[in-house]
PDB file of N, CA and C in Angstrom:
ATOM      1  N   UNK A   1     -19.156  33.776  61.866  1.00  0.00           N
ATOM      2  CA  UNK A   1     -20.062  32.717  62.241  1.00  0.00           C
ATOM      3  C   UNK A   1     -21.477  33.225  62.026  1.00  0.00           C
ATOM      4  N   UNK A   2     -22.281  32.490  61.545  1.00  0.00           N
ATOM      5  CA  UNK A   2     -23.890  32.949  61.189  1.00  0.00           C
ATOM      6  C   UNK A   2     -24.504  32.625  62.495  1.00  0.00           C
ATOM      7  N   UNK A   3     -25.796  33.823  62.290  1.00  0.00           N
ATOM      8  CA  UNK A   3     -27.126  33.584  63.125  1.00  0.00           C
ATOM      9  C   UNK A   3     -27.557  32.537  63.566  1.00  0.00           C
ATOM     10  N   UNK A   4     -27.911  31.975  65.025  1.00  0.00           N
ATOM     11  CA  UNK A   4     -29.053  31.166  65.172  1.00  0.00           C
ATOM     12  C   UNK A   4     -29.940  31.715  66.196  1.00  0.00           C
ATOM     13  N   UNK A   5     -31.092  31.275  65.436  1.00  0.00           N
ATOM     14  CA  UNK A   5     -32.315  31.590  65.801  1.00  0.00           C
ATOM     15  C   UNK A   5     -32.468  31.273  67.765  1.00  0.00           C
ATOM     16  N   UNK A   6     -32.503  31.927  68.012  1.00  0.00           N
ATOM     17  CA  UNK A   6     -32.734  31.509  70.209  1.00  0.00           C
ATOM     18  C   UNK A   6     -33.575  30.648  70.573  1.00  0.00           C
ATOM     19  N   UNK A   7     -35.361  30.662  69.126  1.00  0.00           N
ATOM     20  CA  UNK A   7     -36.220  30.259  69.877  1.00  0.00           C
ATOM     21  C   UNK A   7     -35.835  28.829  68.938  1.00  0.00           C
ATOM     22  N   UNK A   8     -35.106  28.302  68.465  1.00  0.00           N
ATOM     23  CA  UNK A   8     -34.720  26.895  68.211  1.00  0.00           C
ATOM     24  C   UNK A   8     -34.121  25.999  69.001  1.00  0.00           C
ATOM     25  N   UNK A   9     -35.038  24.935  69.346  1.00  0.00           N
ATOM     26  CA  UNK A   9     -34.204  24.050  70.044  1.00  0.00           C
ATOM     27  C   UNK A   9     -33.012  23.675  70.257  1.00  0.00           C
ATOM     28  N   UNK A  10     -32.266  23.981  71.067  1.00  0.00           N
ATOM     29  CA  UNK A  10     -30.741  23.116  71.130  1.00  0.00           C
ATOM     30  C   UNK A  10     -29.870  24.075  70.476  1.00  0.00           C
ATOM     31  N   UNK A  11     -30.272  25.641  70.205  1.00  0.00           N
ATOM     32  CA  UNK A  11     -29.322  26.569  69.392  1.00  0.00           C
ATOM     33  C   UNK A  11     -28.502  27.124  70.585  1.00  0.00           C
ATOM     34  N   UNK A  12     -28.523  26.796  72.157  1.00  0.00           N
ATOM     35  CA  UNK A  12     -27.539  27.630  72.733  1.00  0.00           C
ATOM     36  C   UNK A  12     -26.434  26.950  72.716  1.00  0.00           C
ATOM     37  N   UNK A  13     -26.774  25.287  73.035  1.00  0.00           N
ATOM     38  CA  UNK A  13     -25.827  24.253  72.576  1.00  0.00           C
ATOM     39  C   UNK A  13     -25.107  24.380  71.629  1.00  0.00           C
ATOM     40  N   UNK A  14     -25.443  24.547  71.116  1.00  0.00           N
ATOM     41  CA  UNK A  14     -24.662  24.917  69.142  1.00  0.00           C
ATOM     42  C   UNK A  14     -24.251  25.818  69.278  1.00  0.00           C
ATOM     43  N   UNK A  15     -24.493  26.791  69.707  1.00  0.00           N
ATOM     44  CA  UNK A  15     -23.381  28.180  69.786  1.00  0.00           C
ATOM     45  C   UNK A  15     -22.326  27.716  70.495  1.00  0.00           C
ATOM     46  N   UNK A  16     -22.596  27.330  71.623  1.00  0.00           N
ATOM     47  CA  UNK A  16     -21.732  27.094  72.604  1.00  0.00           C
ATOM     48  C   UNK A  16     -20.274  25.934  72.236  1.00  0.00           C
ATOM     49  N   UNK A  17     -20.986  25.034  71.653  1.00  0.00           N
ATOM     50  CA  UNK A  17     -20.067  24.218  70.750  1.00  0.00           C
ATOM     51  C   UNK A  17     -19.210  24.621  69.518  1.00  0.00           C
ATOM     52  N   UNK A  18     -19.550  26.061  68.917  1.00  0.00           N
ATOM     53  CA  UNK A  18     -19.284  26.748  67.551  1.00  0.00           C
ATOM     54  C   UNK A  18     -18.354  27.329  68.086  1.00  0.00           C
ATOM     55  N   UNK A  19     -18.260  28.034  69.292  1.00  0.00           N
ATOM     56  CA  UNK A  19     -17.526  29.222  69.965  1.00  0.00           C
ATOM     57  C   UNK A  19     -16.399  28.476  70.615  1.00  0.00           C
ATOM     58  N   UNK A  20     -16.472  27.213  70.936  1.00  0.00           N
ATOM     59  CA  UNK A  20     -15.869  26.345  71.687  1.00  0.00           C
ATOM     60  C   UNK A  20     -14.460  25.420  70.337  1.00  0.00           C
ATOM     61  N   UNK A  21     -14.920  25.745  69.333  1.00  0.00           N
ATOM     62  CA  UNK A  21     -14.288  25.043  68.562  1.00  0.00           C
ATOM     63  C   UNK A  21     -12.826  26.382  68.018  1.00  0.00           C
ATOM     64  N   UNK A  22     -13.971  27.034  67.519  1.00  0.00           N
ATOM     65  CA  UNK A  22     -13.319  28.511  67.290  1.00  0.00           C
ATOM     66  C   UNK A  22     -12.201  28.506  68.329  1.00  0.00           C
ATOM     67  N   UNK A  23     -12.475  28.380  69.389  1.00  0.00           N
ATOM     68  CA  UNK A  23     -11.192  28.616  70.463  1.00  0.00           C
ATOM     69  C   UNK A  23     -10.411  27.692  70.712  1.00  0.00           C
ATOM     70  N   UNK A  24     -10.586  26.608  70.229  1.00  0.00           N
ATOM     71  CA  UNK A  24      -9.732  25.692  70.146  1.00  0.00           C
ATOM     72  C   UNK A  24      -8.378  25.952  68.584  1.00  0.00           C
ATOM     73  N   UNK A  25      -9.358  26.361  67.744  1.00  0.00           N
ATOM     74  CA  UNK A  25      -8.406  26.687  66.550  1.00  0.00           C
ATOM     75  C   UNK A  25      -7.692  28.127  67.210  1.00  0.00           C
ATOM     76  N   UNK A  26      -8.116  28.713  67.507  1.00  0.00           N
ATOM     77  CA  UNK A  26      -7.120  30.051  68.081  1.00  0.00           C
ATOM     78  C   UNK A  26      -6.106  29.301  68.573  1.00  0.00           C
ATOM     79  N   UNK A  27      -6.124  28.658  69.920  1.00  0.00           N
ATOM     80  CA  UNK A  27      -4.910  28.392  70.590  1.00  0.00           C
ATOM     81  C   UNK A  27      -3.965  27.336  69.577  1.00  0.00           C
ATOM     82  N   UNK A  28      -4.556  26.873  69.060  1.00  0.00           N
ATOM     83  CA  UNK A  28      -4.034  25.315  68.046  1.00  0.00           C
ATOM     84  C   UNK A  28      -2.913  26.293  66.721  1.00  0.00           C
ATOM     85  N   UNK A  29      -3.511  27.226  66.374  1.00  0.00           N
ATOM     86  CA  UNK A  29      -2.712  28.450  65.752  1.00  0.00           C
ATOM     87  C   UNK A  29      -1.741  28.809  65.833  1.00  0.00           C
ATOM     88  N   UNK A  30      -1.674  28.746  67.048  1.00  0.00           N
ATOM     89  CA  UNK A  30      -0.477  29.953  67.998  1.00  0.00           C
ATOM     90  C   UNK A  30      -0.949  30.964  68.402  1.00  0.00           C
ATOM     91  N   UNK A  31      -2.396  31.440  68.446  1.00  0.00           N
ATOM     92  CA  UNK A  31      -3.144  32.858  68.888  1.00  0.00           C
ATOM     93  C   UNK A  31      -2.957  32.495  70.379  1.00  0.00           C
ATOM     94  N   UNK A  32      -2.188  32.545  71.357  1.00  0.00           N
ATOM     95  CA  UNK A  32      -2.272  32.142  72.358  1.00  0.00           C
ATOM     96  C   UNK A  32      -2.869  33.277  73.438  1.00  0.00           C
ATOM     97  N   UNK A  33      -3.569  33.396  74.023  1.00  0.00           N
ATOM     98  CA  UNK A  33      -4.311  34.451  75.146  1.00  0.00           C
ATOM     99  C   UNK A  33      -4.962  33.687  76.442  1.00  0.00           C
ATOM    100  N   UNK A  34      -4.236  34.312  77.501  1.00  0.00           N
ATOM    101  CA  UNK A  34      -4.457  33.355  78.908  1.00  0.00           C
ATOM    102  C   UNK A  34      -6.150  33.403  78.906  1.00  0.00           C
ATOM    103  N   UNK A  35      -6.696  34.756  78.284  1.00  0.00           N
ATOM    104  CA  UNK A  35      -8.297  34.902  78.015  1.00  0.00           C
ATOM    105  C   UNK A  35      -8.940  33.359  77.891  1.00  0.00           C
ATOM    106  N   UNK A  36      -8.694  33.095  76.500  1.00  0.00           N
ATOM    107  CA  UNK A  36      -8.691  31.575  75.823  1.00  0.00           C
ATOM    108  C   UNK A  36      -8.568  30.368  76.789  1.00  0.00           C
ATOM    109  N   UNK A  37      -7.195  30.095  77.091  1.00  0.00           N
ATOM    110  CA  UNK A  37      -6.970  29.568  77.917  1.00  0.00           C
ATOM    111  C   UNK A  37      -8.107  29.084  79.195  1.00  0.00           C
ATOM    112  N   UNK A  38      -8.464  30.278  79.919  1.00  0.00           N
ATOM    113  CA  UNK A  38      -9.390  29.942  81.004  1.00  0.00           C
ATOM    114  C   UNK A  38     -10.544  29.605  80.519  1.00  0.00           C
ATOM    115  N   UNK A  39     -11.212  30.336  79.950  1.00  0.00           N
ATOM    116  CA  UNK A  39     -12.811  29.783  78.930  1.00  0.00           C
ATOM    117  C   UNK A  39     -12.405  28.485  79.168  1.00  0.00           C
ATOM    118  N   UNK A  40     -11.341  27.975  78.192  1.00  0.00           N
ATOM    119  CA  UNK A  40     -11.683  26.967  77.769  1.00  0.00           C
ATOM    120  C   UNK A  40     -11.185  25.511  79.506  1.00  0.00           C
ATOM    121  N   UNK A  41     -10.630  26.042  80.171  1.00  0.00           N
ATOM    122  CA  UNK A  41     -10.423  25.627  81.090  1.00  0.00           C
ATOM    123  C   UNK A  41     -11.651  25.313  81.797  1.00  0.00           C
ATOM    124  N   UNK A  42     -12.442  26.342  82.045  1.00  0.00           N
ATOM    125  CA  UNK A  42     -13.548  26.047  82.592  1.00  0.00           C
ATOM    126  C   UNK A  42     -14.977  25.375  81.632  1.00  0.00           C
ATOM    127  N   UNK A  43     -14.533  25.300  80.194  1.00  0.00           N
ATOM    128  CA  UNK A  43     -15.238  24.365  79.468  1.00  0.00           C
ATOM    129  C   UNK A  43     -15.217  23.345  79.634  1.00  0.00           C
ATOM    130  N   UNK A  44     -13.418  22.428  79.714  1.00  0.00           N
ATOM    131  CA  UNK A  44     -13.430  21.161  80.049  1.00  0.00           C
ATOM    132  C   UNK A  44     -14.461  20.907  81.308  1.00  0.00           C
ATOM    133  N   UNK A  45     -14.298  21.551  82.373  1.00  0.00           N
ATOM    134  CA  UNK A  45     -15.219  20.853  83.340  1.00  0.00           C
ATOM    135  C   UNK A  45     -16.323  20.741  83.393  1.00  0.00           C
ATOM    136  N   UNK A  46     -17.173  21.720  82.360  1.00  0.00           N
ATOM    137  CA  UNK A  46     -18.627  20.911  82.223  1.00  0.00           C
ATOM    138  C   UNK A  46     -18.797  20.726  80.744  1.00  0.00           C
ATOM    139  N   UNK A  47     -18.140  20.677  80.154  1.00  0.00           N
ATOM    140  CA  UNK A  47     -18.541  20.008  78.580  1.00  0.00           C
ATOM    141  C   UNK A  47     -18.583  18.793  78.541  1.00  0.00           C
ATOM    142  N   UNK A  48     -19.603  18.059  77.614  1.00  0.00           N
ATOM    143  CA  UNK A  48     -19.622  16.685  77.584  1.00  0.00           C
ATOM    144  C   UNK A  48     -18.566  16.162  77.445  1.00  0.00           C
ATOM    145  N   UNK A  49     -18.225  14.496  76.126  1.00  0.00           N
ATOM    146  CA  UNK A  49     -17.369  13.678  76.513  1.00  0.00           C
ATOM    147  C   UNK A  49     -16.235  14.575  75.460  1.00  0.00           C
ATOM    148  N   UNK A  50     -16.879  14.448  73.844  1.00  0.00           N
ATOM    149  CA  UNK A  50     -16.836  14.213  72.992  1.00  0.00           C
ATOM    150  C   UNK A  50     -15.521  15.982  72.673  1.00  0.00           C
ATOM    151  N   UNK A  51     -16.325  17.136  73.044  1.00  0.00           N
ATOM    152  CA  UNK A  51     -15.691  18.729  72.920  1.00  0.00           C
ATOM    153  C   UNK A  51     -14.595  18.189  74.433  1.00  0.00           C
ATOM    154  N   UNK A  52     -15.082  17.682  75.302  1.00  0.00           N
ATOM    155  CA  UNK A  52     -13.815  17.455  76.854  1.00  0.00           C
ATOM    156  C   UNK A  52     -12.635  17.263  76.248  1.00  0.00           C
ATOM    157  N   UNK A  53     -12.696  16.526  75.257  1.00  0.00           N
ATOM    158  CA  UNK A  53     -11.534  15.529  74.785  1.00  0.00           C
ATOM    159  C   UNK A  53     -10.685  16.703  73.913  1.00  0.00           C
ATOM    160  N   UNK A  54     -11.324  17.252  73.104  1.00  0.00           N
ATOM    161  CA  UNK A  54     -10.566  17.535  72.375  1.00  0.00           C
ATOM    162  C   UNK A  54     -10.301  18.808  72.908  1.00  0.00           C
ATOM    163  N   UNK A  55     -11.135  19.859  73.673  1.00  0.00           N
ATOM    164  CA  UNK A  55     -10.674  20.635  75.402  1.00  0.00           C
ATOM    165  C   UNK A  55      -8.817  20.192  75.594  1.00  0.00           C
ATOM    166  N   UNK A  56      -9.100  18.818  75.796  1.00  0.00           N
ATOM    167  CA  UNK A  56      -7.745  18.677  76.648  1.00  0.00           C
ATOM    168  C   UNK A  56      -6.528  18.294  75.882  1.00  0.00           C
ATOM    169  N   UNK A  57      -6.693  17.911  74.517  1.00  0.00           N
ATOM    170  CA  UNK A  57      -5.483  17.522  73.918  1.00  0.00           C
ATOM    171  C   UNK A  57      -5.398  19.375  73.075  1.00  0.00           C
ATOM    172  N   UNK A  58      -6.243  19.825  73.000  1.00  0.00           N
ATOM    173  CA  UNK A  58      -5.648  21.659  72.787  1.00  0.00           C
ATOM    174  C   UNK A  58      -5.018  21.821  73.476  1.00  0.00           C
ATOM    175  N   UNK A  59      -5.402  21.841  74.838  1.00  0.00           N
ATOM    176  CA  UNK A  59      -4.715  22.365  76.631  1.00  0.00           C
ATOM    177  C   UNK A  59      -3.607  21.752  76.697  1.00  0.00           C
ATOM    178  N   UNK A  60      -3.443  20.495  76.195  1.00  0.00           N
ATOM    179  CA  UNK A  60      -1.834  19.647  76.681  1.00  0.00           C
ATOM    180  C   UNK A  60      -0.900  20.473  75.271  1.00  0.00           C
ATOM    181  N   UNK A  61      -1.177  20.505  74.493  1.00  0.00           N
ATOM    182  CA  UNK A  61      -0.137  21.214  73.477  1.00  0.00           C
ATOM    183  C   UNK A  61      -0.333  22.213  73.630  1.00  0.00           C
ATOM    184  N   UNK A  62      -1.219  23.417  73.918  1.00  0.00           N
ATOM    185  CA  UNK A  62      -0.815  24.479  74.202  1.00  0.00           C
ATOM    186  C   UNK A  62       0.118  24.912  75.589  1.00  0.00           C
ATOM    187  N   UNK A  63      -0.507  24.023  76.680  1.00  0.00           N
ATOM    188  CA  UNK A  63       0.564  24.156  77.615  1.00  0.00           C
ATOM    189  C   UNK A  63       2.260  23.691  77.346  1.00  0.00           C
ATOM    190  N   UNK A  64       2.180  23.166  76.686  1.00  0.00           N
ATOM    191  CA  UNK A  64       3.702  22.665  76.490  1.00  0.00           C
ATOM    192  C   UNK A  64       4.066  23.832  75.478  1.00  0.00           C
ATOM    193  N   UNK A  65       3.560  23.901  74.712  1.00  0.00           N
ATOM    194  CA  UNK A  65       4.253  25.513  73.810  1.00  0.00           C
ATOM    195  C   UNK A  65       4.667  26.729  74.556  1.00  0.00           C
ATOM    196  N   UNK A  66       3.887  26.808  75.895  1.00  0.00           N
ATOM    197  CA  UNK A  66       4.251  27.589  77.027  1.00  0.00           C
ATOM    198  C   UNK A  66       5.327  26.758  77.826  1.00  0.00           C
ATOM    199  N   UNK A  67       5.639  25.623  77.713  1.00  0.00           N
ATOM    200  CA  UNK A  67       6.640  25.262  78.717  1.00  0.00           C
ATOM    201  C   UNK A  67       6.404  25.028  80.182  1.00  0.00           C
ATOM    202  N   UNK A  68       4.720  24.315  80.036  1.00  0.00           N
ATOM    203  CA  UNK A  68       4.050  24.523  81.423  1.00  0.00           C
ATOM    204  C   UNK A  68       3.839  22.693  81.148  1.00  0.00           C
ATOM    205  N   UNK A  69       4.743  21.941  81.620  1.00  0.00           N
ATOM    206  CA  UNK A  69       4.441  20.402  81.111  1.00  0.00           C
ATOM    207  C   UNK A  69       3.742  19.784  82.047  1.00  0.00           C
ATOM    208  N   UNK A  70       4.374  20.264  83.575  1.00  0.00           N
ATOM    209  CA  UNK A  70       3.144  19.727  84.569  1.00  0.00           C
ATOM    210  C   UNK A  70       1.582  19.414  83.759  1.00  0.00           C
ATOM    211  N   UNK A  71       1.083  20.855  83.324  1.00  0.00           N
ATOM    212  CA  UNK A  71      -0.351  21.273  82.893  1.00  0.00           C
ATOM    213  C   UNK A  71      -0.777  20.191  81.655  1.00  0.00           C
ATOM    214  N   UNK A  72       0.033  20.320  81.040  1.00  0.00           N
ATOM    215  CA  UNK A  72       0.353  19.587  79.809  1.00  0.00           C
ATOM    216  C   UNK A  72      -0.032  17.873  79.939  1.00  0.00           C
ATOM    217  N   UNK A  73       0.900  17.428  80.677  1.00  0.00           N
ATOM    218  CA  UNK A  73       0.518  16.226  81.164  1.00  0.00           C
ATOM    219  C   UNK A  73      -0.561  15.443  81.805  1.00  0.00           C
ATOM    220  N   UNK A  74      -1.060  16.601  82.366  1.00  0.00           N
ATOM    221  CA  UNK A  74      -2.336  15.984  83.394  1.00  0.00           C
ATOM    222  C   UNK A  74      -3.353  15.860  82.168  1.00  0.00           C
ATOM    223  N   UNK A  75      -3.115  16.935  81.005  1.00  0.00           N
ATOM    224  CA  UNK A  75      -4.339  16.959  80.069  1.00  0.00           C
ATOM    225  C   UNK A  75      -3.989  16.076  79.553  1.00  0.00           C
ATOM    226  N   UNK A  76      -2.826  15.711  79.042  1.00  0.00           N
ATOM    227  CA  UNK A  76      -2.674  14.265  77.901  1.00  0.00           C
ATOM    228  C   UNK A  76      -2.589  13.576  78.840  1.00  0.00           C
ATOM    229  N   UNK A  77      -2.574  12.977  79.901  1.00  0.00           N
ATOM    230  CA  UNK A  77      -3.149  11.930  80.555  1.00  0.00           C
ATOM    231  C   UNK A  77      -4.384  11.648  80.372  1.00  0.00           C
ATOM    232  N   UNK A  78      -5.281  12.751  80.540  1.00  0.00           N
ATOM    233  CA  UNK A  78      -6.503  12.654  80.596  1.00  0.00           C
ATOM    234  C   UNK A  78      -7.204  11.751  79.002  1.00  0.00           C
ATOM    235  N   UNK A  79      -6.643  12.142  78.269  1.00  0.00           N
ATOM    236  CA  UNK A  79      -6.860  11.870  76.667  1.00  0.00           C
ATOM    237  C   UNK A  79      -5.850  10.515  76.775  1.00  0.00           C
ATOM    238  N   UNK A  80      -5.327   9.841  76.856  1.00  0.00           N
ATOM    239  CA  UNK A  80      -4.635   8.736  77.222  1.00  0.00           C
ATOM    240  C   UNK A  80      -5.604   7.625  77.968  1.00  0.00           C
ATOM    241  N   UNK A  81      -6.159   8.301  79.464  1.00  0.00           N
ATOM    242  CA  UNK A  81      -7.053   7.464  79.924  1.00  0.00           C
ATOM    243  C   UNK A  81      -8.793   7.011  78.899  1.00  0.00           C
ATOM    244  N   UNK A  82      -9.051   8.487  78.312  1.00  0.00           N
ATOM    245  CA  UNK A  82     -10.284   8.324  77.639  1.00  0.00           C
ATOM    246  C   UNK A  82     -10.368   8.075  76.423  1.00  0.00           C
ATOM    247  N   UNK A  83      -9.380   8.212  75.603  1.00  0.00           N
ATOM    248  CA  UNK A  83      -9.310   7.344  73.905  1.00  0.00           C
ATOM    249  C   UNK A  83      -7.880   7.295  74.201  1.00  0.00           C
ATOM    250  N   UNK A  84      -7.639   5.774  74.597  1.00  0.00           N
ATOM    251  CA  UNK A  84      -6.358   5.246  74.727  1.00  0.00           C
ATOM    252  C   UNK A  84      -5.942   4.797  73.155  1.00  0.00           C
ATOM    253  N   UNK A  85      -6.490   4.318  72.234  1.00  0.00           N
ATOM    254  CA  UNK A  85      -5.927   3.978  70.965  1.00  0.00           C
ATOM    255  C   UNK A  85      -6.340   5.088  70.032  1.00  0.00           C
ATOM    256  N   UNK A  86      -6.719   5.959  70.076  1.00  0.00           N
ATOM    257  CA  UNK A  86      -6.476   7.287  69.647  1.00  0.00           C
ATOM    258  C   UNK A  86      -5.316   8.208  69.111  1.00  0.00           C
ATOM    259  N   UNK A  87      -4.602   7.474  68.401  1.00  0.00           N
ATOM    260  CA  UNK A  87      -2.938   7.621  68.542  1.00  0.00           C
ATOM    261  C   UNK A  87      -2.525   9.443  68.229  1.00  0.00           C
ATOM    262  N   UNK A  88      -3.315  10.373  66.922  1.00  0.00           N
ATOM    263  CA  UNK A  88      -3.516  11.251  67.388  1.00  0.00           C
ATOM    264  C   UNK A  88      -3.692  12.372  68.461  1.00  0.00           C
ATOM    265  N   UNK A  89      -4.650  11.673  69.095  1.00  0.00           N
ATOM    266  CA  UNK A  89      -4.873  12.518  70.347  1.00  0.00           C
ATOM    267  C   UNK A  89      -3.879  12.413  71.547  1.00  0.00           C
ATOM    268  N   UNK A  90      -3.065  11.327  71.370  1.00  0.00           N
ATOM    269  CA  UNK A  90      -1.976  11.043  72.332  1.00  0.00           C
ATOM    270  C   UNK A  90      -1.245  11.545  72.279  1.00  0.00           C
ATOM    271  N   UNK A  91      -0.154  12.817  71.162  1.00  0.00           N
ATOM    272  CA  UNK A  91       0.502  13.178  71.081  1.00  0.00           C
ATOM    273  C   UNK A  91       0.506  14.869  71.668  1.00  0.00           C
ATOM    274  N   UNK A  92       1.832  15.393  71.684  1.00  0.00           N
ATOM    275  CA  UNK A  92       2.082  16.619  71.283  1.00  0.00           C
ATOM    276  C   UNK A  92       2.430  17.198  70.014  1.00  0.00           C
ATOM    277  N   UNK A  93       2.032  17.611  69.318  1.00  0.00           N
ATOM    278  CA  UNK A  93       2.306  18.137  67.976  1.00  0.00           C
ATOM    279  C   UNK A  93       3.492  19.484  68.048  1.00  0.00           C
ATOM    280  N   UNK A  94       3.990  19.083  66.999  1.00  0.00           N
ATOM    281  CA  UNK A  94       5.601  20.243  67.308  1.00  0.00           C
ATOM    282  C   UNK A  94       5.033  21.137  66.984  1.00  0.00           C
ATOM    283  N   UNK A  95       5.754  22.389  67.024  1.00  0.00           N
ATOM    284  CA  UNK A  95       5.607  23.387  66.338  1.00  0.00           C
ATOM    285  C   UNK A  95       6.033  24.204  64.916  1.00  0.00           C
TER     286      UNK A  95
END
């Protein structure tokens, strides 16, 4: 991932969103690490709408690849309630 400048407006945002994506493709992989996992756990709760969303449909298929469906569910609920015709985001993707 390249440099951004600190004293640029809105560059911690952008990291933060760069690093946030990155870890979404790790777990989406199969790189699975409870590390990952929590970051990004504690991302959903203060990330906006737009990274939340896609936060939680990672979290619902990665939890189910673990066999944790409780976890799983509450996140694809969540993505169910907030882009209900989203037909993508509604799913679990196999493995």
């Amino acid at each position: 991932m390249g440099e951004l400048a600190s004293n640029v407006p809105g560059s911690e945002k952008s990291k933060e969103a760069y690093e946030t994506y990155v870890e979404i493709g790790e777990l989406l992989s199969g790189n699975i690490k409870e590390e990952v996992i929590g970051v990004l756990e504690s991302k959903f709760l203060s990330s906006p709408l737009y990274p939340k969303i896609l936060i939680a449909w990672c979290l619902a298929n990665t939890y189910s690849r673990l066999d944790l469906m409780e976890k799983s569910s509450e996140k694809l609920n969540y993505c169910k309630e907030i882009v209900p015709y989203c037909k993508p985001l509604l799913r679990i993707v196999e493995n």
